[in-house]
PDB file of N, CA and C in Angstrom:
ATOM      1  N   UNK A   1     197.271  57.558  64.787  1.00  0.00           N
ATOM      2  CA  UNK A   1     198.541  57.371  64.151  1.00  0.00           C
ATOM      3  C   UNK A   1     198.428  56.170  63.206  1.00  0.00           C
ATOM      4  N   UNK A   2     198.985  56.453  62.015  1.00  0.00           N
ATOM      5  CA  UNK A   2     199.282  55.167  60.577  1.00  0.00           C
ATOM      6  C   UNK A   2     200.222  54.179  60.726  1.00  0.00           C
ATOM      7  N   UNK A   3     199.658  53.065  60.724  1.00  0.00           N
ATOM      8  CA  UNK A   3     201.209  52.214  60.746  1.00  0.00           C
ATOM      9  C   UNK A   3     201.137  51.835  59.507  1.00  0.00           C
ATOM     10  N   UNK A   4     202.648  52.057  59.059  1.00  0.00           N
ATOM     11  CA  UNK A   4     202.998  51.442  57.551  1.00  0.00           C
ATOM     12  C   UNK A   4     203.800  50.424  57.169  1.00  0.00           C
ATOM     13  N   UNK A   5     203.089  48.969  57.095  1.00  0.00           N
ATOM     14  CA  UNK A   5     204.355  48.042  57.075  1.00  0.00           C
ATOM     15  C   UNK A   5     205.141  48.294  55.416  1.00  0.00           C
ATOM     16  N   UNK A   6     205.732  47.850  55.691  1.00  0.00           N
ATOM     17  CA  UNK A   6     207.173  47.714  54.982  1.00  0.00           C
ATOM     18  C   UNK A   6     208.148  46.619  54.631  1.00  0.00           C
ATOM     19  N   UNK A   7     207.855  45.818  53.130  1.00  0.00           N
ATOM     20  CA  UNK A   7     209.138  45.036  53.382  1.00  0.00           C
ATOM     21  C   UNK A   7     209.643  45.442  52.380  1.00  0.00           C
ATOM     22  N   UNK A   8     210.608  44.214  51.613  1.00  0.00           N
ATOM     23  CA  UNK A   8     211.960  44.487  50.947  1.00  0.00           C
ATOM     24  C   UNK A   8     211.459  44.353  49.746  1.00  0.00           C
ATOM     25  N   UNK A   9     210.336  44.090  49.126  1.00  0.00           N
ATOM     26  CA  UNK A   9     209.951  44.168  47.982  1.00  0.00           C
ATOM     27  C   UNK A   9     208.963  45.961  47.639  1.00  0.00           C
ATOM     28  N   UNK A  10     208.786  46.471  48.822  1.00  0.00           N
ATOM     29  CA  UNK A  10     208.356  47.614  49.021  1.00  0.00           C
ATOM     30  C   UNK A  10     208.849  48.408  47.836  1.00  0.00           C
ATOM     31  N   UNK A  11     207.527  49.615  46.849  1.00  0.00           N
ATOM     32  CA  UNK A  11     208.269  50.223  45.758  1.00  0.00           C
ATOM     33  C   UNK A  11     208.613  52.065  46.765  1.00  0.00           C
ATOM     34  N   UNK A  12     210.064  51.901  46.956  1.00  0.00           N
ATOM     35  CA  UNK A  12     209.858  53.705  47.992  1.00  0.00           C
ATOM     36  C   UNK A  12     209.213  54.912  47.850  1.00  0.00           C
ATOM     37  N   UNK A  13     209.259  55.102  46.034  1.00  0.00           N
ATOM     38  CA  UNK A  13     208.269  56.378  45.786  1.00  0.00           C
ATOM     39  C   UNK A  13     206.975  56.033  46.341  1.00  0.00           C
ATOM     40  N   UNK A  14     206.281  55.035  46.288  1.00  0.00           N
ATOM     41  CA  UNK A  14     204.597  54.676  46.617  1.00  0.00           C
ATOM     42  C   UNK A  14     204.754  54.607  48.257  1.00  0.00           C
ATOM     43  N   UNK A  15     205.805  54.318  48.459  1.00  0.00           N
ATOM     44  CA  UNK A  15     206.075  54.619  50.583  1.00  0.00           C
ATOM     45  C   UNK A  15     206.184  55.972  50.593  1.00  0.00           C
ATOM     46  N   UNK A  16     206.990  56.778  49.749  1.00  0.00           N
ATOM     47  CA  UNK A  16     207.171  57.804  50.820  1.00  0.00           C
ATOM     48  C   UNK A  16     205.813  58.835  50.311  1.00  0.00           C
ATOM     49  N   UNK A  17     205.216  58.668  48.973  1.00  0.00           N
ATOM     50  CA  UNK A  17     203.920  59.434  49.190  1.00  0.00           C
ATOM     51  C   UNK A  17     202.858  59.129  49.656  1.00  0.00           C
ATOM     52  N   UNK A  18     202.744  57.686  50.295  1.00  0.00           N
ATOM     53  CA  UNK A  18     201.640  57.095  51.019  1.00  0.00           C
ATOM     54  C   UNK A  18     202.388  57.825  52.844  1.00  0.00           C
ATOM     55  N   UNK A  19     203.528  57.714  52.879  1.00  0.00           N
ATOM     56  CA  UNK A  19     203.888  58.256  54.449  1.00  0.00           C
ATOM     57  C   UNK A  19     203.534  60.132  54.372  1.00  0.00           C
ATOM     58  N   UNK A  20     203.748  60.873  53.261  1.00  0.00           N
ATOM     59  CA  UNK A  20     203.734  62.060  53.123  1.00  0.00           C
ATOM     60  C   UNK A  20     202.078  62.460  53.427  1.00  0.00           C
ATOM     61  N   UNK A  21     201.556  61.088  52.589  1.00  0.00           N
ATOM     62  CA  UNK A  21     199.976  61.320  53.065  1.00  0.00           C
ATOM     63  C   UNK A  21     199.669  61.119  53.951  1.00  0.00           C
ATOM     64  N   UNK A  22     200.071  60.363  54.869  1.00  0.00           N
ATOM     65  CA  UNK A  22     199.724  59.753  56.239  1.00  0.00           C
ATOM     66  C   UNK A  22     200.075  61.130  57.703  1.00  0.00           C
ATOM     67  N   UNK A  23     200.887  61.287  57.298  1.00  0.00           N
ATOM     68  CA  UNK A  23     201.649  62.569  57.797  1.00  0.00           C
ATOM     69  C   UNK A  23     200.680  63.749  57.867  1.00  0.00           C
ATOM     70  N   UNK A  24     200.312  63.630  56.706  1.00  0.00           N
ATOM     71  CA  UNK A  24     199.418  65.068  56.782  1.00  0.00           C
ATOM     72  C   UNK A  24     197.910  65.240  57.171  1.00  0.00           C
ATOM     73  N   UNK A  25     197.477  63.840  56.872  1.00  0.00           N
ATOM     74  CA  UNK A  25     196.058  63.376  57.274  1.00  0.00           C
ATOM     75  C   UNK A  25     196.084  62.914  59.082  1.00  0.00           C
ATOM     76  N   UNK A  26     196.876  62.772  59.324  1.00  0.00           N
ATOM     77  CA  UNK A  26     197.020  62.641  60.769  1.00  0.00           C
ATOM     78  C   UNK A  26     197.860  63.446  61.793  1.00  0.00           C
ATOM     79  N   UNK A  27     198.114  64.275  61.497  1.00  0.00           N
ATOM     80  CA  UNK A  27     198.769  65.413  62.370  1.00  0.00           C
ATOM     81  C   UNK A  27     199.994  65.173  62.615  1.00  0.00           C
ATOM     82  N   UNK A  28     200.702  64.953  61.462  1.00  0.00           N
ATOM     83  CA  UNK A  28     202.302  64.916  61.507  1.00  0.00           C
ATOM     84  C   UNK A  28     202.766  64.021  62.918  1.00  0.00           C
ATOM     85  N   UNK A  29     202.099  62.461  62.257  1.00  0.00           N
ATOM     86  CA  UNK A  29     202.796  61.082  62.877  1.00  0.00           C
ATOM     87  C   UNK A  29     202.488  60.328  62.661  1.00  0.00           C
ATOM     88  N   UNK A  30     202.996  59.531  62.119  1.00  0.00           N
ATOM     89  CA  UNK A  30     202.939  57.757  61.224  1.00  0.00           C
ATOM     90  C   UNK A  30     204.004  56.843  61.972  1.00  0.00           C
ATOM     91  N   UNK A  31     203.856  55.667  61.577  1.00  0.00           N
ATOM     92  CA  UNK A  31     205.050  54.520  62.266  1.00  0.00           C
ATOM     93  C   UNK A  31     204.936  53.460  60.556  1.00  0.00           C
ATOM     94  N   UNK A  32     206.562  53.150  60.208  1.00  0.00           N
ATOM     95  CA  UNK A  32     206.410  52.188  59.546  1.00  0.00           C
ATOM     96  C   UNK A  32     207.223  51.425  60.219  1.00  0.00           C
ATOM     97  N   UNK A  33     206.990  50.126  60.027  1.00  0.00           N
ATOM     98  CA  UNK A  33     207.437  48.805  60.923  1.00  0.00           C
ATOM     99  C   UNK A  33     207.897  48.374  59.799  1.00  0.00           C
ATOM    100  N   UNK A  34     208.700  47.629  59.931  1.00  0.00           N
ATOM    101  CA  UNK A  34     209.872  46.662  58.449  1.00  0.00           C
ATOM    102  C   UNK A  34     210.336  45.374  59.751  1.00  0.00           C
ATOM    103  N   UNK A  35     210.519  44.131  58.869  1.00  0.00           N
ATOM    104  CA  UNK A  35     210.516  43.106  59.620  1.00  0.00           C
ATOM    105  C   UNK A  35     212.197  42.927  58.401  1.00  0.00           C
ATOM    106  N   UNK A  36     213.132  42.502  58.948  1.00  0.00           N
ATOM    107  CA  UNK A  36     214.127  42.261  58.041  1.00  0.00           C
ATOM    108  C   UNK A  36     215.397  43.447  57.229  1.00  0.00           C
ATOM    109  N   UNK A  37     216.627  43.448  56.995  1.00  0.00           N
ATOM    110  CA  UNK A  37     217.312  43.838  56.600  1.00  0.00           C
ATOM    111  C   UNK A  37     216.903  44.486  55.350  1.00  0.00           C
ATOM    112  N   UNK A  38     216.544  44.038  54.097  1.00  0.00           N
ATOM    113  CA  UNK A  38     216.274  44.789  52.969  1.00  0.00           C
ATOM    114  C   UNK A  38     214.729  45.595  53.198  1.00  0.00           C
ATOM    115  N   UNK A  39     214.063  44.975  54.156  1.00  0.00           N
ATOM    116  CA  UNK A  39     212.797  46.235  54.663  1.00  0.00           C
ATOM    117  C   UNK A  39     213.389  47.425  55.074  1.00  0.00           C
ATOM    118  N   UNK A  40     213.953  47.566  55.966  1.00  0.00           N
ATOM    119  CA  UNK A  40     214.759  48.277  56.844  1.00  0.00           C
ATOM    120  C   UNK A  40     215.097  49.310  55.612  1.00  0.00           C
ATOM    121  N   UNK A  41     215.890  49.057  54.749  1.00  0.00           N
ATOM    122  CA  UNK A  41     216.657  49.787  53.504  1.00  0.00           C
ATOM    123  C   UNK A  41     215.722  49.923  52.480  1.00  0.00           C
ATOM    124  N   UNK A  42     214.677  49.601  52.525  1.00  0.00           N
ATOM    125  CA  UNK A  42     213.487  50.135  52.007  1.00  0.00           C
ATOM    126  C   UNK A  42     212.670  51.558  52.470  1.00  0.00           C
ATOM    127  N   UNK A  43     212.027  51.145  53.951  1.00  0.00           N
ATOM    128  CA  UNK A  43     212.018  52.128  55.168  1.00  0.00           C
ATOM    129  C   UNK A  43     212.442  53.060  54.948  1.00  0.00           C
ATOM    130  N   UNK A  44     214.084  53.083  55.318  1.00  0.00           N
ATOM    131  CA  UNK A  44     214.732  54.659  55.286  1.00  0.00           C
ATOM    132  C   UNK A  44     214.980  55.254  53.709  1.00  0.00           C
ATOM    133  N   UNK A  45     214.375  54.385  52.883  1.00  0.00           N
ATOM    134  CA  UNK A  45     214.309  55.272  51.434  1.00  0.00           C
ATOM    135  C   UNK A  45     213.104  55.889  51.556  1.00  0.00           C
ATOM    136  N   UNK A  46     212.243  55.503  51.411  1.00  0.00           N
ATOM    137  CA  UNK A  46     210.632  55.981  52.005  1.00  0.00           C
ATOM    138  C   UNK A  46     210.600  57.269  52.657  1.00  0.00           C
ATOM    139  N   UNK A  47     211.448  57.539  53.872  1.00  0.00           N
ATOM    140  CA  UNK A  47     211.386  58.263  54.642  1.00  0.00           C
ATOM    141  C   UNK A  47     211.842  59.220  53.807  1.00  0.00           C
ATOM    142  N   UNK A  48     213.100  59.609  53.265  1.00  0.00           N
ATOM    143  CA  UNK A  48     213.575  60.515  52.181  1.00  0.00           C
ATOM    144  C   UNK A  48     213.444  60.544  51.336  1.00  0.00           C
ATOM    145  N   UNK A  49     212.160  59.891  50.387  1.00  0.00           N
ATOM    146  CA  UNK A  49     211.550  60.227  49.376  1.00  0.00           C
ATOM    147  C   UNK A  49     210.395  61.557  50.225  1.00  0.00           C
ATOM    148  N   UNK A  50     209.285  61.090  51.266  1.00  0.00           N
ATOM    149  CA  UNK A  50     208.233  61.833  52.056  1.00  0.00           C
ATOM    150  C   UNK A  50     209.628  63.235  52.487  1.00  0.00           C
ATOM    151  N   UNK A  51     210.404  63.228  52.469  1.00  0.00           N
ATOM    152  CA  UNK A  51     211.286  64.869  53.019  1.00  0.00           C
ATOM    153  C   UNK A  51     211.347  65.192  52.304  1.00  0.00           C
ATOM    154  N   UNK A  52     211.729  64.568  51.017  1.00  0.00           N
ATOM    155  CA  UNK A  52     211.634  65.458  49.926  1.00  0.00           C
ATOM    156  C   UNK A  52     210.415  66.177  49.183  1.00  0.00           C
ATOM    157  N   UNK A  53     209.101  65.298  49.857  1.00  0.00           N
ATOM    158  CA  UNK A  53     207.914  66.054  49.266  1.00  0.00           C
ATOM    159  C   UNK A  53     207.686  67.043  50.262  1.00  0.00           C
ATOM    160  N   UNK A  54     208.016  66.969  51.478  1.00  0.00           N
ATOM    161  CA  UNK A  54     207.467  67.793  52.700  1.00  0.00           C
ATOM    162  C   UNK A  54     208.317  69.012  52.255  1.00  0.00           C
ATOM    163  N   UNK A  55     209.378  68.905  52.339  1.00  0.00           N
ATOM    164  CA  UNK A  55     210.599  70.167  51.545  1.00  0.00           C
ATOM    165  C   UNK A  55     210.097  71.877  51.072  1.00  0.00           C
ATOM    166  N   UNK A  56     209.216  71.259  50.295  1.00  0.00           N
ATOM    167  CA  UNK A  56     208.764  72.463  49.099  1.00  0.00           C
ATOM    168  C   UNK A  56     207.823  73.282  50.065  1.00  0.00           C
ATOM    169  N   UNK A  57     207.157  72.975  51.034  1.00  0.00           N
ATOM    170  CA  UNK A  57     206.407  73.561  52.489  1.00  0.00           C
ATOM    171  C   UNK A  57     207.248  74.192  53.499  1.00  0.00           C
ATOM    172  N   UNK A  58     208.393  73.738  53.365  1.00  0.00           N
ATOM    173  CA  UNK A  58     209.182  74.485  54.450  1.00  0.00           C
ATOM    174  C   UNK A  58     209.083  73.439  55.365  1.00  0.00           C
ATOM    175  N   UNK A  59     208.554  72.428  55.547  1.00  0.00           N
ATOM    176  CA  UNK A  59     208.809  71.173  56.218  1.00  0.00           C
ATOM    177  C   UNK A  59     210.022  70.208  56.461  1.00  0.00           C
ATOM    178  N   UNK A  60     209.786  69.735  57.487  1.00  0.00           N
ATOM    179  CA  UNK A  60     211.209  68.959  57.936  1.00  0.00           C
ATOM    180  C   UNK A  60     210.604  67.348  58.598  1.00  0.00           C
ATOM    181  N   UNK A  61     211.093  66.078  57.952  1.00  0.00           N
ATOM    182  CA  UNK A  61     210.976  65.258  59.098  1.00  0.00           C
ATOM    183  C   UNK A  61     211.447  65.030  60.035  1.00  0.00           C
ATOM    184  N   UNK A  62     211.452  64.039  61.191  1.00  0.00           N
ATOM    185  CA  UNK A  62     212.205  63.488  62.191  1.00  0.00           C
ATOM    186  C   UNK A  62     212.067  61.899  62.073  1.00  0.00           C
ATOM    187  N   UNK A  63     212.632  61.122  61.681  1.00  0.00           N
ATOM    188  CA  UNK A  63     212.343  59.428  62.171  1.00  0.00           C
ATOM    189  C   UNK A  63     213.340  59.185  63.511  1.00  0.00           C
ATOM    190  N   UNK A  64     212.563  58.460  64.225  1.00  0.00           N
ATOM    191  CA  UNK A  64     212.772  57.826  65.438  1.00  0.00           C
ATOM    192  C   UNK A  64     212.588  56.325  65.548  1.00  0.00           C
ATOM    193  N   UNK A  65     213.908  55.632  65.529  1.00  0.00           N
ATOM    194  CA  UNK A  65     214.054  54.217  64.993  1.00  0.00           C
ATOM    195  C   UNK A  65     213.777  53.352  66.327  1.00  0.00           C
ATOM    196  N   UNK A  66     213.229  52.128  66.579  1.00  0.00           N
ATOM    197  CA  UNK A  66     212.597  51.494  67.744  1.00  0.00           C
ATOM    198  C   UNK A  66     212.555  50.042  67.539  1.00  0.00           C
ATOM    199  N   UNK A  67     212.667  49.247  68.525  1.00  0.00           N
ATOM    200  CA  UNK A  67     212.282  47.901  68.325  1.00  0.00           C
ATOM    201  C   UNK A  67     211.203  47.512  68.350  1.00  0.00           C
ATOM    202  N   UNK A  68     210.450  46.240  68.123  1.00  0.00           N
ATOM    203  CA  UNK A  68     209.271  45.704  68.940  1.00  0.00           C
ATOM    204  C   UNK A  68     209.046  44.182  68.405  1.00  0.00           C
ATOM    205  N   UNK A  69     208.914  43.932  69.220  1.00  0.00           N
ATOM    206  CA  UNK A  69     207.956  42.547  69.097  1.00  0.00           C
ATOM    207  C   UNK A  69     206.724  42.187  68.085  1.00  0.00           C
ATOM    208  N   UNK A  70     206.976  41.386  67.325  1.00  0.00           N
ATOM    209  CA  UNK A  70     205.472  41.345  66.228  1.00  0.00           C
ATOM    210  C   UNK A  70     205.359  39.869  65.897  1.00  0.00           C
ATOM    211  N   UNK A  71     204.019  39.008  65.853  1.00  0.00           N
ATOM    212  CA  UNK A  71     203.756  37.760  65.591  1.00  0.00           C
ATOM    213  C   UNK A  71     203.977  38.083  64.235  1.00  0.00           C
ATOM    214  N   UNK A  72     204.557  36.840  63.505  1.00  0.00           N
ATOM    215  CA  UNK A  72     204.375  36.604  62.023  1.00  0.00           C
ATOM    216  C   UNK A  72     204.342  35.365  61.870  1.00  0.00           C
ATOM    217  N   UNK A  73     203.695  34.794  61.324  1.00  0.00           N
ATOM    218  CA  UNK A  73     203.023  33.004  60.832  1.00  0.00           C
ATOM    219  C   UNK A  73     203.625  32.220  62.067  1.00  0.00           C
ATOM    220  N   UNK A  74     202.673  32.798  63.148  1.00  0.00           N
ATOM    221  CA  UNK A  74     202.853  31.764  64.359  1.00  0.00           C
ATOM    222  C   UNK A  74     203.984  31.995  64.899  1.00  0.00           C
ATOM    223  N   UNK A  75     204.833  32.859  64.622  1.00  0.00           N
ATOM    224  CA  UNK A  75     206.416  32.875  65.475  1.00  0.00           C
ATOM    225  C   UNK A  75     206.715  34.516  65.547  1.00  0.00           C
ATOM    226  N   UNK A  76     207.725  34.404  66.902  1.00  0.00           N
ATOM    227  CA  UNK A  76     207.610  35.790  67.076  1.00  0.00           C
ATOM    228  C   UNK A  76     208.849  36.684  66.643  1.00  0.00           C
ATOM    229  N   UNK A  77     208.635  37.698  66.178  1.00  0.00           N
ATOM    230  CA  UNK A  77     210.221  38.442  65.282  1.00  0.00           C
ATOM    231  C   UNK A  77     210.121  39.250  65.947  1.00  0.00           C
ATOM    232  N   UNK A  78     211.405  40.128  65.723  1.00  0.00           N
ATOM    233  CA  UNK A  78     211.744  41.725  66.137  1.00  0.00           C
ATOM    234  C   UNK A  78     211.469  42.330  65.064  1.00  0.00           C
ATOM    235  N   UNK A  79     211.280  43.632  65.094  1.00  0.00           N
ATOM    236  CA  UNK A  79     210.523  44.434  64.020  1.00  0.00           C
ATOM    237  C   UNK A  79     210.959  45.486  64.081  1.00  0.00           C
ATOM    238  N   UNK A  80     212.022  46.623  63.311  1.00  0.00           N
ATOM    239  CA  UNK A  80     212.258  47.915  63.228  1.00  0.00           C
ATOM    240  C   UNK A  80     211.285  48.806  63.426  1.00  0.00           C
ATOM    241  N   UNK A  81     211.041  49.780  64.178  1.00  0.00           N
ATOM    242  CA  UNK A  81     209.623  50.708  63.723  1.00  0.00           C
ATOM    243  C   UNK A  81     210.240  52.067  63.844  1.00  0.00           C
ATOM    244  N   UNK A  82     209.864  53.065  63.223  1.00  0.00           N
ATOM    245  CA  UNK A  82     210.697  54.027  62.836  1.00  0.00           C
ATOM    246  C   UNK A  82     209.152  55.353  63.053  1.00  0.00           C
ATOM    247  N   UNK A  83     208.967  56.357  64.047  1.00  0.00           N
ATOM    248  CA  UNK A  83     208.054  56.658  64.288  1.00  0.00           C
ATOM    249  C   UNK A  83     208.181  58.211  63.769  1.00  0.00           C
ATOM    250  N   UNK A  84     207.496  58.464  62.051  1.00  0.00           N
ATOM    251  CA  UNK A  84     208.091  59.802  61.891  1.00  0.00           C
ATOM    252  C   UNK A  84     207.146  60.813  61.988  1.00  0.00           C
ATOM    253  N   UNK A  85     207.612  61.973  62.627  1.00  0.00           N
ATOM    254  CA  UNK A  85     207.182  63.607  62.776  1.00  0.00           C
ATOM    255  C   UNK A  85     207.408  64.469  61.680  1.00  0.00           C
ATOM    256  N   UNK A  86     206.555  65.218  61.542  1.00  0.00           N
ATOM    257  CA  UNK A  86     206.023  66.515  60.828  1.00  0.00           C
ATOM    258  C   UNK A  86     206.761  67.455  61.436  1.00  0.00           C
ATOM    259  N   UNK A  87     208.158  67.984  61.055  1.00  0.00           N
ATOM    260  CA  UNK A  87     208.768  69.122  61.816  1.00  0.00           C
ATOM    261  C   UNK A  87     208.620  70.824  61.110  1.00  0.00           C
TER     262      UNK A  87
END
């Protein structure tokens, strides 16, 4: 499985065809993690840019939104992770 970080400077078309690729090169399941509010709203653009490429296949995603724990410069954050399926 791909993990795709994600922040708020993130460009979404280059997320959601790097997740569309990830998706397909790994058997329909990737995780992107976003640390922060404008990641987050990055993230779920990403995700519906990749449905819209999956679309034209007769494909469907699923994201499944999650917490977790992640070190960043010595201190510890919460981290969105959003774990999406190939439906």
């Amino acid at each position: 499985m791909e993990l795709l970080k994600v922040s708020s400077r993130t460009d979404t078309r280059k997320l959601g065809k790097a997740l569309y690729q990830a998706l397909r090169k790994n058997g329909g399941e990737a995780v992107l993690q976003a640390v922060g509010a404008g990641a987050v709203n990055q993230a779920v653009k990403g995700v519906a840019v990749a449905r819209g490429l999956a679309a034209p296949e007769g494909a469907d995603l699923k994201a499944v939104p999650g917490l977790v724990k992640v070190e960043m410069d010595g201190t510890e954050k919460t981290a969105v992770q959003f774990r999406v399926f190939w439906r």
